[in-house]
N, C-alpha and C. Protein backbone atom coordinates (compact mmCIF):
# COMPACT_ATOMS: atom_id res chain seq x y z
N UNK A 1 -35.08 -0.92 12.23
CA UNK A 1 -35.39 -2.29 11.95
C UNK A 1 -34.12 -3.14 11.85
N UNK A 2 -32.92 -2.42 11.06
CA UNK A 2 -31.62 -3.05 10.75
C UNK A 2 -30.74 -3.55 12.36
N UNK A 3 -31.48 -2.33 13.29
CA UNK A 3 -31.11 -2.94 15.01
C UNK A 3 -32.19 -4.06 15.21
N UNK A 4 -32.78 -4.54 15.16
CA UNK A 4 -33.96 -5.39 15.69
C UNK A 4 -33.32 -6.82 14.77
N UNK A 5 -32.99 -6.74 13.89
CA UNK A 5 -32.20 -8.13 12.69
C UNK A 5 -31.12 -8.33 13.62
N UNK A 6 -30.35 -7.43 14.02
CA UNK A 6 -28.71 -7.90 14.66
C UNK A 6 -29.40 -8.51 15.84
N UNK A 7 -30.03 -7.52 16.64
CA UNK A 7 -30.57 -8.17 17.83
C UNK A 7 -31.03 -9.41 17.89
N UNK A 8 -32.12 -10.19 16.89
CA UNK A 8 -32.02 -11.34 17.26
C UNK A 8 -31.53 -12.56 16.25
N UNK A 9 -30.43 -11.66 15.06
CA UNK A 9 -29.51 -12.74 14.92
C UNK A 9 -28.68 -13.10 15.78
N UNK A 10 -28.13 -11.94 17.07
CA UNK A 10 -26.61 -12.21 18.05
C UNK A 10 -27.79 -13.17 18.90
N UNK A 11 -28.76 -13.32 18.68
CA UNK A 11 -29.71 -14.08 19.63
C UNK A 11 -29.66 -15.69 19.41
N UNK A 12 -29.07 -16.03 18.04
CA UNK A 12 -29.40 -16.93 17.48
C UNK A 12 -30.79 -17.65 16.85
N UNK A 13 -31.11 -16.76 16.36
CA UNK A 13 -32.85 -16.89 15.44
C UNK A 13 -32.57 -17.09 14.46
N UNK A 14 -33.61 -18.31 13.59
CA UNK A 14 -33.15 -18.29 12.09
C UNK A 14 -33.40 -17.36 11.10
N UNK A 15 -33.52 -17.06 9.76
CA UNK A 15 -34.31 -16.21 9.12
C UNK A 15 -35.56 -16.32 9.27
N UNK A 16 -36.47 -17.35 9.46
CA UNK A 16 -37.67 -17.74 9.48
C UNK A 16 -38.17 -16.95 10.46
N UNK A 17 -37.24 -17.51 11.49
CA UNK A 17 -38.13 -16.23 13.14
C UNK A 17 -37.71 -15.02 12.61
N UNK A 18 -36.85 -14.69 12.10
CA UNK A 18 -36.53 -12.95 12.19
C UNK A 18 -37.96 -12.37 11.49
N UNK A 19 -37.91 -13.39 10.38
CA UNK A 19 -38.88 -12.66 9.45
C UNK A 19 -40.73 -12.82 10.11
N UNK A 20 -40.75 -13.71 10.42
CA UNK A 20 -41.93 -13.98 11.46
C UNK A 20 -42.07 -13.08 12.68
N UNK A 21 -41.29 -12.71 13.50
CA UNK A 21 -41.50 -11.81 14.38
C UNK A 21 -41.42 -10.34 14.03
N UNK A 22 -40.61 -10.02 12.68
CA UNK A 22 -40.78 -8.41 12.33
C UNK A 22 -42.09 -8.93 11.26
N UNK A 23 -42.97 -9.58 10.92
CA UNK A 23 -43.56 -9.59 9.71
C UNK A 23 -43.28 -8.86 8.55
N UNK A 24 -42.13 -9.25 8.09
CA UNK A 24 -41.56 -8.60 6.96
C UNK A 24 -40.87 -9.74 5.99
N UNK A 25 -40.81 -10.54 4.45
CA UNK A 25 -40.63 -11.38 4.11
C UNK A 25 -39.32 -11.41 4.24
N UNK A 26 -38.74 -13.11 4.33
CA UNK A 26 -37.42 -13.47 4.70
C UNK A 26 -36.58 -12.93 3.98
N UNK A 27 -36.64 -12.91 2.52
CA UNK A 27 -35.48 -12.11 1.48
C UNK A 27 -35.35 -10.85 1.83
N UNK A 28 -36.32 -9.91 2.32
CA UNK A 28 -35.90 -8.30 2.79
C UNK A 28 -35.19 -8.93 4.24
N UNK A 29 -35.80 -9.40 5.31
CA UNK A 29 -34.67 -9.64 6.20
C UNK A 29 -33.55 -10.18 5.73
N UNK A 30 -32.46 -10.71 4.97
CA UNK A 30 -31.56 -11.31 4.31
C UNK A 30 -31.00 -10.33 3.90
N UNK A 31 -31.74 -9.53 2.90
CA UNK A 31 -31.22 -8.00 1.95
C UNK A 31 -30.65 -7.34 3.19
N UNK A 32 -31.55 -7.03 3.81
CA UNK A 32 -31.07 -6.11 5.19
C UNK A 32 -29.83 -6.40 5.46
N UNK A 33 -29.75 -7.75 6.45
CA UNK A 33 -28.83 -8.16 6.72
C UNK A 33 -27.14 -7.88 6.11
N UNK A 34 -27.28 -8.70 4.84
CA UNK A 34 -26.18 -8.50 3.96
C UNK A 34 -25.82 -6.87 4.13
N UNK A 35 -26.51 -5.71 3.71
CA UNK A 35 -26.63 -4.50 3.13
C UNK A 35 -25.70 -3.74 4.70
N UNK A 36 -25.99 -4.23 6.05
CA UNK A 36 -25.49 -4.16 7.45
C UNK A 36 -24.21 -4.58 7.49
N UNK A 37 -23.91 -5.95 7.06
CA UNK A 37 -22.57 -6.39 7.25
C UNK A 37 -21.37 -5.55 5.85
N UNK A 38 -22.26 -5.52 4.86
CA UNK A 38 -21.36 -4.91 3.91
C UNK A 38 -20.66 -3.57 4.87
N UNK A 39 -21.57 -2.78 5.09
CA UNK A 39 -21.27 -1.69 6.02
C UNK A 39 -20.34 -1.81 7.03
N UNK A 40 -20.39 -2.58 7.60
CA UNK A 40 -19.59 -2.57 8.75
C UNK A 40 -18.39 -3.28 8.54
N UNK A 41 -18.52 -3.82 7.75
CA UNK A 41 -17.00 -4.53 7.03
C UNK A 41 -16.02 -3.23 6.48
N UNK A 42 -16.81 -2.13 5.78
CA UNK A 42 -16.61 -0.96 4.79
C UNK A 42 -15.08 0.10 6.10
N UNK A 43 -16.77 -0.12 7.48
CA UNK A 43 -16.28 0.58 8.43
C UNK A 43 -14.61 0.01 9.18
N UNK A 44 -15.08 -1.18 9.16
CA UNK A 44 -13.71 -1.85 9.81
C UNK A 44 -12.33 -1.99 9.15
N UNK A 45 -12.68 -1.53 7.34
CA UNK A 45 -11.47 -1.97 6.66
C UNK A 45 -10.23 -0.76 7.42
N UNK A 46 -9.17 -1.48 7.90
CA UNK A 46 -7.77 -1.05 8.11
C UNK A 46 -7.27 -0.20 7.02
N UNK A 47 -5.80 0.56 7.91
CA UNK A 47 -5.84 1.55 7.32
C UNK A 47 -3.83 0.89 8.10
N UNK A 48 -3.20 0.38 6.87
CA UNK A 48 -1.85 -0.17 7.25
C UNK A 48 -0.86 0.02 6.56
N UNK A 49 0.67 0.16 6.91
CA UNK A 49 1.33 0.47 6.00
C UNK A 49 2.55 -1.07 6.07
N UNK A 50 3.13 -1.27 5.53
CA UNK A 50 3.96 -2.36 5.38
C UNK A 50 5.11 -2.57 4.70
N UNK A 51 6.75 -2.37 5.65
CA UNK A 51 7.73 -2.42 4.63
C UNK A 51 8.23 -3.68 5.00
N UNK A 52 8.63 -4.11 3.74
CA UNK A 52 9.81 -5.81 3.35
C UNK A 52 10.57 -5.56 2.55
N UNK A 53 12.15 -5.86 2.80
CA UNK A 53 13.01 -5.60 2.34
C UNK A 53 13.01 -7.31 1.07
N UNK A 54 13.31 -6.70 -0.18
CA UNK A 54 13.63 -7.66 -1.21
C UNK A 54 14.94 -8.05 -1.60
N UNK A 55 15.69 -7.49 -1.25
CA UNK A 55 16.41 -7.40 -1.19
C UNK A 55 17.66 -6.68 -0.01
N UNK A 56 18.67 -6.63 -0.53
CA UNK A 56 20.07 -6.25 0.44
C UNK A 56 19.75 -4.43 0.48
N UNK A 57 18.95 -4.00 -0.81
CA UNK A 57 19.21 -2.32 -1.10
C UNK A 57 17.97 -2.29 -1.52
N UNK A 58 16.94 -3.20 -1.32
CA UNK A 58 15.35 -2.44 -1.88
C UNK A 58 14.90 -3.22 -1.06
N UNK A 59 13.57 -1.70 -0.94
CA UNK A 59 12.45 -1.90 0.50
C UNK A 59 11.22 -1.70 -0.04
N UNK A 60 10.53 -2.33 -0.20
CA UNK A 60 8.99 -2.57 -0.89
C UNK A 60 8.33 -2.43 0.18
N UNK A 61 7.21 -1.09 0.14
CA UNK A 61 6.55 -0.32 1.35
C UNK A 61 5.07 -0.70 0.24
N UNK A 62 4.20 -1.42 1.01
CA UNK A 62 2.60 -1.63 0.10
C UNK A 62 2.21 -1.14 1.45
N UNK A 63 0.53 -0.12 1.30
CA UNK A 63 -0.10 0.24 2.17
C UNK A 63 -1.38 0.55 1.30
N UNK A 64 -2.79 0.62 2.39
CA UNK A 64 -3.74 0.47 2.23
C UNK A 64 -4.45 1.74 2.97
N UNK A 65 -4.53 2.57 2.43
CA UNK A 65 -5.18 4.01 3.11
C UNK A 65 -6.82 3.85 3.23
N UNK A 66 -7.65 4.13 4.33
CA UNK A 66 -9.49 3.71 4.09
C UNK A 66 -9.22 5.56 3.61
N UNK A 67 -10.34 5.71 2.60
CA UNK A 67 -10.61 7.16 2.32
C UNK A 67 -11.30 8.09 3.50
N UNK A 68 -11.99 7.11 4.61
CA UNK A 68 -12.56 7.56 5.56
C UNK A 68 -11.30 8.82 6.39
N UNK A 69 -9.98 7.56 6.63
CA UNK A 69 -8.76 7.97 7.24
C UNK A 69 -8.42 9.45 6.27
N UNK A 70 -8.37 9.11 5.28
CA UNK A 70 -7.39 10.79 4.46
C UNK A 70 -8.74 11.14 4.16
N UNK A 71 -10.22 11.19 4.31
CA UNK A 71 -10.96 12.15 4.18
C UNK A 71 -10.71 12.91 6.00
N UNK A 72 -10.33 12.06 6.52
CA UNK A 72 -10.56 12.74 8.38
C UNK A 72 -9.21 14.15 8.52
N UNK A 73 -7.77 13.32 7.86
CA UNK A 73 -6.57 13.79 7.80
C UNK A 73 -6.89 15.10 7.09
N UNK A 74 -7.11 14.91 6.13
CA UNK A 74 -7.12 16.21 4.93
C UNK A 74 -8.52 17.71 6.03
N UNK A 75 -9.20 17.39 6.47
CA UNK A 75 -10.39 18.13 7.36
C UNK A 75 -9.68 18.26 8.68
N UNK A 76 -8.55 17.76 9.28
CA UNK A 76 -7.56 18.53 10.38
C UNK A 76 -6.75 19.52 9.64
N UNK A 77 -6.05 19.15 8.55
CA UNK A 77 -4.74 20.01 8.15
C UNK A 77 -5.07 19.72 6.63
N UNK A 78 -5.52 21.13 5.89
CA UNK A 78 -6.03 21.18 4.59
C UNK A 78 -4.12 20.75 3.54
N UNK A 79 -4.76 19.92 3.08
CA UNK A 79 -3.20 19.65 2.13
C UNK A 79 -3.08 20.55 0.90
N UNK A 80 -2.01 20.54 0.67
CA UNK A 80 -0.69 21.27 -0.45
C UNK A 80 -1.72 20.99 -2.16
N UNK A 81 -1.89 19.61 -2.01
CA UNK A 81 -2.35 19.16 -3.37
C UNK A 81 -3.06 17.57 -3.06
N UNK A 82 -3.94 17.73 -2.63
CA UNK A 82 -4.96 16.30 -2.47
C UNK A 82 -4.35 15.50 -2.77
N UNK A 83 -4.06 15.00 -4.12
CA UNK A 83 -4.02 14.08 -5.13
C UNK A 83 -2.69 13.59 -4.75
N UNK A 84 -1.89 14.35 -4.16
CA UNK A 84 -0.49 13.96 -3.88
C UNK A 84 -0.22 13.44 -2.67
N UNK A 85 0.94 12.50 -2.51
CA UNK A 85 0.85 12.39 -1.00
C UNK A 85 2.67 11.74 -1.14
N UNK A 86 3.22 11.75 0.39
CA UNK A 86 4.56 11.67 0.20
C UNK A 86 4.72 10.08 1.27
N UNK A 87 5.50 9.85 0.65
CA UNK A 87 5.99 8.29 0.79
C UNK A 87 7.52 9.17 2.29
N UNK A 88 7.90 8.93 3.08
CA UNK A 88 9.01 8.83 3.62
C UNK A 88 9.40 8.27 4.31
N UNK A 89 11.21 7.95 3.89
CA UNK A 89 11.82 7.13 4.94
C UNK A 89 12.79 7.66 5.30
N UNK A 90 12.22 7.18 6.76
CA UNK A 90 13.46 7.62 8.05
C UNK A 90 14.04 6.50 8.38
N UNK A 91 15.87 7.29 8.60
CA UNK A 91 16.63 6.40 8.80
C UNK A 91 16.78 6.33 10.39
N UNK A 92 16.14 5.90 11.14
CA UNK A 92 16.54 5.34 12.43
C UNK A 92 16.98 4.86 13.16
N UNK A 93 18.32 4.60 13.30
CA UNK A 93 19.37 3.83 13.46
C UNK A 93 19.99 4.26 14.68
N UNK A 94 19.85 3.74 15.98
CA UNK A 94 20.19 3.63 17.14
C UNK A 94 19.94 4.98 18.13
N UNK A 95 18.54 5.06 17.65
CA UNK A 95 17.94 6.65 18.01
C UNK A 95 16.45 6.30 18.86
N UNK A 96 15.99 7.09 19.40
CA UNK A 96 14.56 6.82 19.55
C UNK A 96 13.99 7.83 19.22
N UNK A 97 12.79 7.64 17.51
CA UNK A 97 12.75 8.63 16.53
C UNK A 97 11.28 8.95 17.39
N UNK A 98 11.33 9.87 17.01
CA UNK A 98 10.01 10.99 17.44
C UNK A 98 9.37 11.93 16.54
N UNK A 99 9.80 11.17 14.91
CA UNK A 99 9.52 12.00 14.06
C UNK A 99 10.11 13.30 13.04
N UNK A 100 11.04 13.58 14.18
CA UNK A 100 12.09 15.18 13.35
C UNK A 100 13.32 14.43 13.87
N UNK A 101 13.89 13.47 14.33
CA UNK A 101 15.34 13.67 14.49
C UNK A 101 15.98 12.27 13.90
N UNK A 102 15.53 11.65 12.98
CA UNK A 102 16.04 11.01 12.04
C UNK A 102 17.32 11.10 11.30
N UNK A 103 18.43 10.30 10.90
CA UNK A 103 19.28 10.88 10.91
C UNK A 103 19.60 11.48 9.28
N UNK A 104 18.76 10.47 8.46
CA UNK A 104 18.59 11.11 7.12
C UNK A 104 16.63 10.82 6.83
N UNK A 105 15.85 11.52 5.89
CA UNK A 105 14.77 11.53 5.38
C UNK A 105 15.04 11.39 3.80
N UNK A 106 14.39 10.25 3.33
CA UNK A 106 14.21 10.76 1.69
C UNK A 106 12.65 10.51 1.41
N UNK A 107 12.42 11.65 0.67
CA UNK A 107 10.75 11.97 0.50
C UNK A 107 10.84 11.97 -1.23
N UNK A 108 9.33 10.94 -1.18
CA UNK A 108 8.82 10.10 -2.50
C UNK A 108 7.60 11.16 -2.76
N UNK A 109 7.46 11.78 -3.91
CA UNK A 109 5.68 11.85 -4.18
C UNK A 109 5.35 10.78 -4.58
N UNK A 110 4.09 10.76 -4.41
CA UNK A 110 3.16 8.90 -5.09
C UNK A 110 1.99 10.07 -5.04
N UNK A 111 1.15 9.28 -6.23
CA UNK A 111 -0.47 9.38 -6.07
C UNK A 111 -0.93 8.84 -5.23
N UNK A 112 -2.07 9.61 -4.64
CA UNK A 112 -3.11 9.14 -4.01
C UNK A 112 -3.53 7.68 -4.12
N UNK A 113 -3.73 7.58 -5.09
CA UNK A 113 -4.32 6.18 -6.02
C UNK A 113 -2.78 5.08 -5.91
N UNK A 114 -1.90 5.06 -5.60
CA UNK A 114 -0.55 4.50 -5.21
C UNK A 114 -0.73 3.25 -4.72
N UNK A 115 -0.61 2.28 -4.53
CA UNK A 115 -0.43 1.19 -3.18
C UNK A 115 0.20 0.80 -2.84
N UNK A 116 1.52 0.88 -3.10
CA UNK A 116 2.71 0.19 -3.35
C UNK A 116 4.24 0.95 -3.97
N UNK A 117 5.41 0.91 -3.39
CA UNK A 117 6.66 1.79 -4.01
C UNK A 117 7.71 0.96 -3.47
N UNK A 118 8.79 1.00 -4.43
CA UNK A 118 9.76 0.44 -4.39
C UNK A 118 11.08 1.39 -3.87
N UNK A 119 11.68 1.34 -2.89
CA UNK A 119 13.20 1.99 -2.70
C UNK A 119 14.26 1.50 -3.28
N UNK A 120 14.97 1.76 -3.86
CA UNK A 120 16.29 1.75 -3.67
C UNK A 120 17.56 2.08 -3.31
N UNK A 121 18.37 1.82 -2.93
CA UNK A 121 19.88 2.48 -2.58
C UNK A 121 19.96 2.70 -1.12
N UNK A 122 19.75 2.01 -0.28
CA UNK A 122 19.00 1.91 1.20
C UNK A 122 20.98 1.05 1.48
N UNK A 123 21.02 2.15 2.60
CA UNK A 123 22.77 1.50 3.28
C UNK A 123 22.48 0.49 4.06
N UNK A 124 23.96 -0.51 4.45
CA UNK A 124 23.28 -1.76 5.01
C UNK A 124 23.90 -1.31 6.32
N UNK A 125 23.61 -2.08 7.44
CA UNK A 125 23.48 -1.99 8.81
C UNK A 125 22.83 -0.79 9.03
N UNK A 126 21.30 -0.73 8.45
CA UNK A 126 20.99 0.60 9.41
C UNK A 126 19.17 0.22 9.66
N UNK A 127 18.41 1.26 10.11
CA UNK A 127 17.14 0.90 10.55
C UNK A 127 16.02 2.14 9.94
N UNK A 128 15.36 1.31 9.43
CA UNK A 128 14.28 2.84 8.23
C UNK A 128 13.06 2.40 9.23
N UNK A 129 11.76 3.53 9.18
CA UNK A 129 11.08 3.23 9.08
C UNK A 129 10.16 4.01 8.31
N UNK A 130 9.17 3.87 7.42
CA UNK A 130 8.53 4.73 6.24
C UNK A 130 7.20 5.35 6.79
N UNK A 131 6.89 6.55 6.21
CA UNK A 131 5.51 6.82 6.80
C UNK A 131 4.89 7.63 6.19
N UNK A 132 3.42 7.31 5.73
CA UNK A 132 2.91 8.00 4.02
C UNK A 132 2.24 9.45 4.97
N UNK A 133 2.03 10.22 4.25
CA UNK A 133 1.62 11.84 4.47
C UNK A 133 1.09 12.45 3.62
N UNK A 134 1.09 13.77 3.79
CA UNK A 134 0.95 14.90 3.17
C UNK A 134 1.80 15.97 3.36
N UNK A 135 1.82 16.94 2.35
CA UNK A 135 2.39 18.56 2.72
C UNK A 135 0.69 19.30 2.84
N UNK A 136 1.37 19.86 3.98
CA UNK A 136 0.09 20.78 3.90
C UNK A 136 -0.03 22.15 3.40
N UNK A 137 -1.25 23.18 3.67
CA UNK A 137 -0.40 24.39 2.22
C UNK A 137 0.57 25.55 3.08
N UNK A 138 0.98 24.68 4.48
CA UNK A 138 2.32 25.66 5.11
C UNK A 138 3.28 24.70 4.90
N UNK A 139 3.46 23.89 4.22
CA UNK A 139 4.44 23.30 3.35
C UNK A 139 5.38 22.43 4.82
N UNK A 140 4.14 21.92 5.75
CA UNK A 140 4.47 20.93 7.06
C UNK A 140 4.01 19.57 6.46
N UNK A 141 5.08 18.42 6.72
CA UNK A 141 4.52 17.32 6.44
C UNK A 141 3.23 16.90 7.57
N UNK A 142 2.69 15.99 7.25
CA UNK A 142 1.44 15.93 8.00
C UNK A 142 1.14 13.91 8.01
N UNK A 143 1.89 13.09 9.10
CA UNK A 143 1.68 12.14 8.63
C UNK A 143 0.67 11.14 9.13
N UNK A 144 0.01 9.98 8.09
CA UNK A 144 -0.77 9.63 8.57
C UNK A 144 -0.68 8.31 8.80
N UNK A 145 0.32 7.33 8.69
CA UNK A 145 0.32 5.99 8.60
C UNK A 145 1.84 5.89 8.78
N UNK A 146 2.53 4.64 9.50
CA UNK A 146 3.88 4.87 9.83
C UNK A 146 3.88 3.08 9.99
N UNK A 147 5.02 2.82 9.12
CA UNK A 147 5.58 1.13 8.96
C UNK A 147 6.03 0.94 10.65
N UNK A 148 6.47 -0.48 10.43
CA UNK A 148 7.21 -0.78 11.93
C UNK A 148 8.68 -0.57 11.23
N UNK A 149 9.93 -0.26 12.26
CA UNK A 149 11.06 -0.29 12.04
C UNK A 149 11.43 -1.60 11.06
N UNK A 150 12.51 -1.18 10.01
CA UNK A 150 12.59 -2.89 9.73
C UNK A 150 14.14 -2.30 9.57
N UNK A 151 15.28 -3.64 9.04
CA UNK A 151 16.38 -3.48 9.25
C UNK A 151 17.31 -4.09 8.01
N UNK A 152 18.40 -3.35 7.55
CA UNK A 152 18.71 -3.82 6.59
C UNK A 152 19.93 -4.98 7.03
N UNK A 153 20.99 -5.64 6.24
CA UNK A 153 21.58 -6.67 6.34
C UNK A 153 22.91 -6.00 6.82
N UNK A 154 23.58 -6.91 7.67
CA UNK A 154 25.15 -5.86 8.06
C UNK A 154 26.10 -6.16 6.61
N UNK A 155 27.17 -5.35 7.22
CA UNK A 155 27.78 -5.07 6.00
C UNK A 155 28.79 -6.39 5.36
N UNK A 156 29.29 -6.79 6.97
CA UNK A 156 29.94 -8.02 6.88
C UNK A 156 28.97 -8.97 8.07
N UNK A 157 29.46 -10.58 8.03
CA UNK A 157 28.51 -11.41 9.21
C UNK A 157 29.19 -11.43 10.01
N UNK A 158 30.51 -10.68 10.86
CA UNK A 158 30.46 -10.41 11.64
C UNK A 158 29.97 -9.04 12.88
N UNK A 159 29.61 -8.20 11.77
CA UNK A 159 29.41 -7.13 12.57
C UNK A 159 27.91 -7.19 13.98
N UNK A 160 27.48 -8.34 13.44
CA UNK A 160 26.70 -8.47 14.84
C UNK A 160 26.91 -8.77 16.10
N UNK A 161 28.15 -8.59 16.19
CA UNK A 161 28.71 -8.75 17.30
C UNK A 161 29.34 -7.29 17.88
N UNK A 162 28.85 -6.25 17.47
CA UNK A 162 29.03 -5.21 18.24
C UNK A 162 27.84 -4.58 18.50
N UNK A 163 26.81 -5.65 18.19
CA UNK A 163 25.30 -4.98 19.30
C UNK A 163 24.83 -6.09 20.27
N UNK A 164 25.94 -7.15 20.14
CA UNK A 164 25.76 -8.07 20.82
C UNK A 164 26.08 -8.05 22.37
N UNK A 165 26.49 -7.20 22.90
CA UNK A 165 26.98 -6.89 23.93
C UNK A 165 25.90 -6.03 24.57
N UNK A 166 25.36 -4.99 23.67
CA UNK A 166 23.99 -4.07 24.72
C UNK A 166 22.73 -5.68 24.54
N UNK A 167 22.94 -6.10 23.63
CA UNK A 167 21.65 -7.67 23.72
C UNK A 167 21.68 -8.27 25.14
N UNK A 168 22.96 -8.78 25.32
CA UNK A 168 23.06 -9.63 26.34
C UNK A 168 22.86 -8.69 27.47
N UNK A 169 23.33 -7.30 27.74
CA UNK A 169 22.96 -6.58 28.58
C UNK A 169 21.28 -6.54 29.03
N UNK A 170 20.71 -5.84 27.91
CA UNK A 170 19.48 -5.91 28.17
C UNK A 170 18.66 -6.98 28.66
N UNK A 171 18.90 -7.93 27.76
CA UNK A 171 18.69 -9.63 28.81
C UNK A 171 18.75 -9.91 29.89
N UNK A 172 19.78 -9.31 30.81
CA UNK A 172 20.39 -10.00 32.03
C UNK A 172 19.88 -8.65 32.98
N UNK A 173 19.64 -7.38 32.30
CA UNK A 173 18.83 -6.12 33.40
C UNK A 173 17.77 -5.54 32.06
N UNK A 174 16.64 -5.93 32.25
CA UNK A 174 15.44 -5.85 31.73
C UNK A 174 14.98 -4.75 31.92
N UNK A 175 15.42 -3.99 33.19
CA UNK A 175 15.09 -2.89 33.82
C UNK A 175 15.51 -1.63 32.80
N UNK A 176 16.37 -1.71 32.80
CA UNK A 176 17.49 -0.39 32.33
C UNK A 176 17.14 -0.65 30.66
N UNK A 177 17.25 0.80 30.28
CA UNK A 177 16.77 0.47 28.52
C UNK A 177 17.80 -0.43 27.89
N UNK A 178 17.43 -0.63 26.40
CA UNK A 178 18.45 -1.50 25.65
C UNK A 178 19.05 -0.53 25.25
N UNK A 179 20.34 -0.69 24.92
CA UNK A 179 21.13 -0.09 23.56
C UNK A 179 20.88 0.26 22.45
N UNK A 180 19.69 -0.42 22.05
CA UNK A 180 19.22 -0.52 21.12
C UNK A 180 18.06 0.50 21.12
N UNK A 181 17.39 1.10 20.08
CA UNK A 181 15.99 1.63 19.96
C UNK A 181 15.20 2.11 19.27
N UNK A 182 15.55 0.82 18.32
CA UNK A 182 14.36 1.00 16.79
C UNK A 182 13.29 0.74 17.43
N UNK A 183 12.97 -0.41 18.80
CA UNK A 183 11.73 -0.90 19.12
C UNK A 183 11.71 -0.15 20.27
N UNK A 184 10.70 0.87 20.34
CA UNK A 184 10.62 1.66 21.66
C UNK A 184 9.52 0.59 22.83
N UNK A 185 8.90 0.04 22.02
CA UNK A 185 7.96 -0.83 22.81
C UNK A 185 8.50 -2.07 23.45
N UNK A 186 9.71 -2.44 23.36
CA UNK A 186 10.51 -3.29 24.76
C UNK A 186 10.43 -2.51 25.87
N UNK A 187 10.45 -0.90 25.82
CA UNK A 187 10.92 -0.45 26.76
C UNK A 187 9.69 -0.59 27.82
N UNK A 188 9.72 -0.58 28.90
CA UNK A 188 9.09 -1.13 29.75
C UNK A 188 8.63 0.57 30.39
């Protein structure tokens, strides 16, 4: 019946026709309704992670796990300790990371129940990107959500001028990779 309501609300029918053509009173078509979209809102909620630097040496990583996502994760690769889960950041800095070749890792426990962690002591001119997980019980991280690259501040204001040279490169041959490759997705 809850298919026959979508059907001819995407139809444009008021409640009056819905409820007139299923003969069923307008407030249960309404209840329905609502009780459908709650659902599918439930289904659609994102599953994101998000780092911003607050500073010169702290990186504030907030993320939003759906339980759907770490009920799916945890039923591929049984985890270490449910309740736990590991915060990490990779330092990525003029690499194209693939996960293991980072040039340093520092690993956070957080609760499950977590939303939010603060870093500190993060070096400047370099490129993190964080990504929440698990250990699983062969003691393999297992990850499920991964920030975009973000970048800390150089050390002095001139040092941007020694990536300024693969910039203008890449600019002028679009073709050929950048110098650069925190953002693998320029690459063409």
């Amino acid at each position: 019946m809850v298919d026959e309501i979508v059907r001819l609300k995407s139809q444009n029918f008021s409640w009056d026709q819905i409820a007139g053509k299923l003969s069923i009173p307008k407030q249960e078509v309404k209840q329905k309704w609502r009780r459908f979209m709650a659902e599918k809102m439930e289904l659609d909620a994102k599953s994101e992670l998000h780092a911003v630097f607050l500073s010169r040496e702290r990186l504030y990583c907030k993320w939003h796990l759906h339980p759907r996502l770490l009920k799916a994760a945890f039923y591929c690769e049984k985890p270490l300790n449910s309740e736990v889960l590991d915060l990490r950041i990779f330092d990525i800095t003029d690499i194209y990371f693939n996960g293991t070749n980072a040039h340093s890792v520092t690993c956070i426990k957080i609760n499950k129940q977590d939303h939010s962690w603060t870093i500190k002591g993060l070096k400047r001119n370099r490129s993190y990107i964080c990504e929440i997980g698990y250990l699983t019980k062969n003691y393999i991280f297992w990850p499920i959500l991964r920030s975009h690259p973000v970048h800390t501040s150089y050390e002095r204001n001139t040092d941007y001028i020694f990536k300024l040279r693969a910039a203008e490169e890449f600019y002028h041959h679009p073709l050929n990779g950048p110098g650069w490759i925190e953002h693998p997705d320029c690459l063409r």
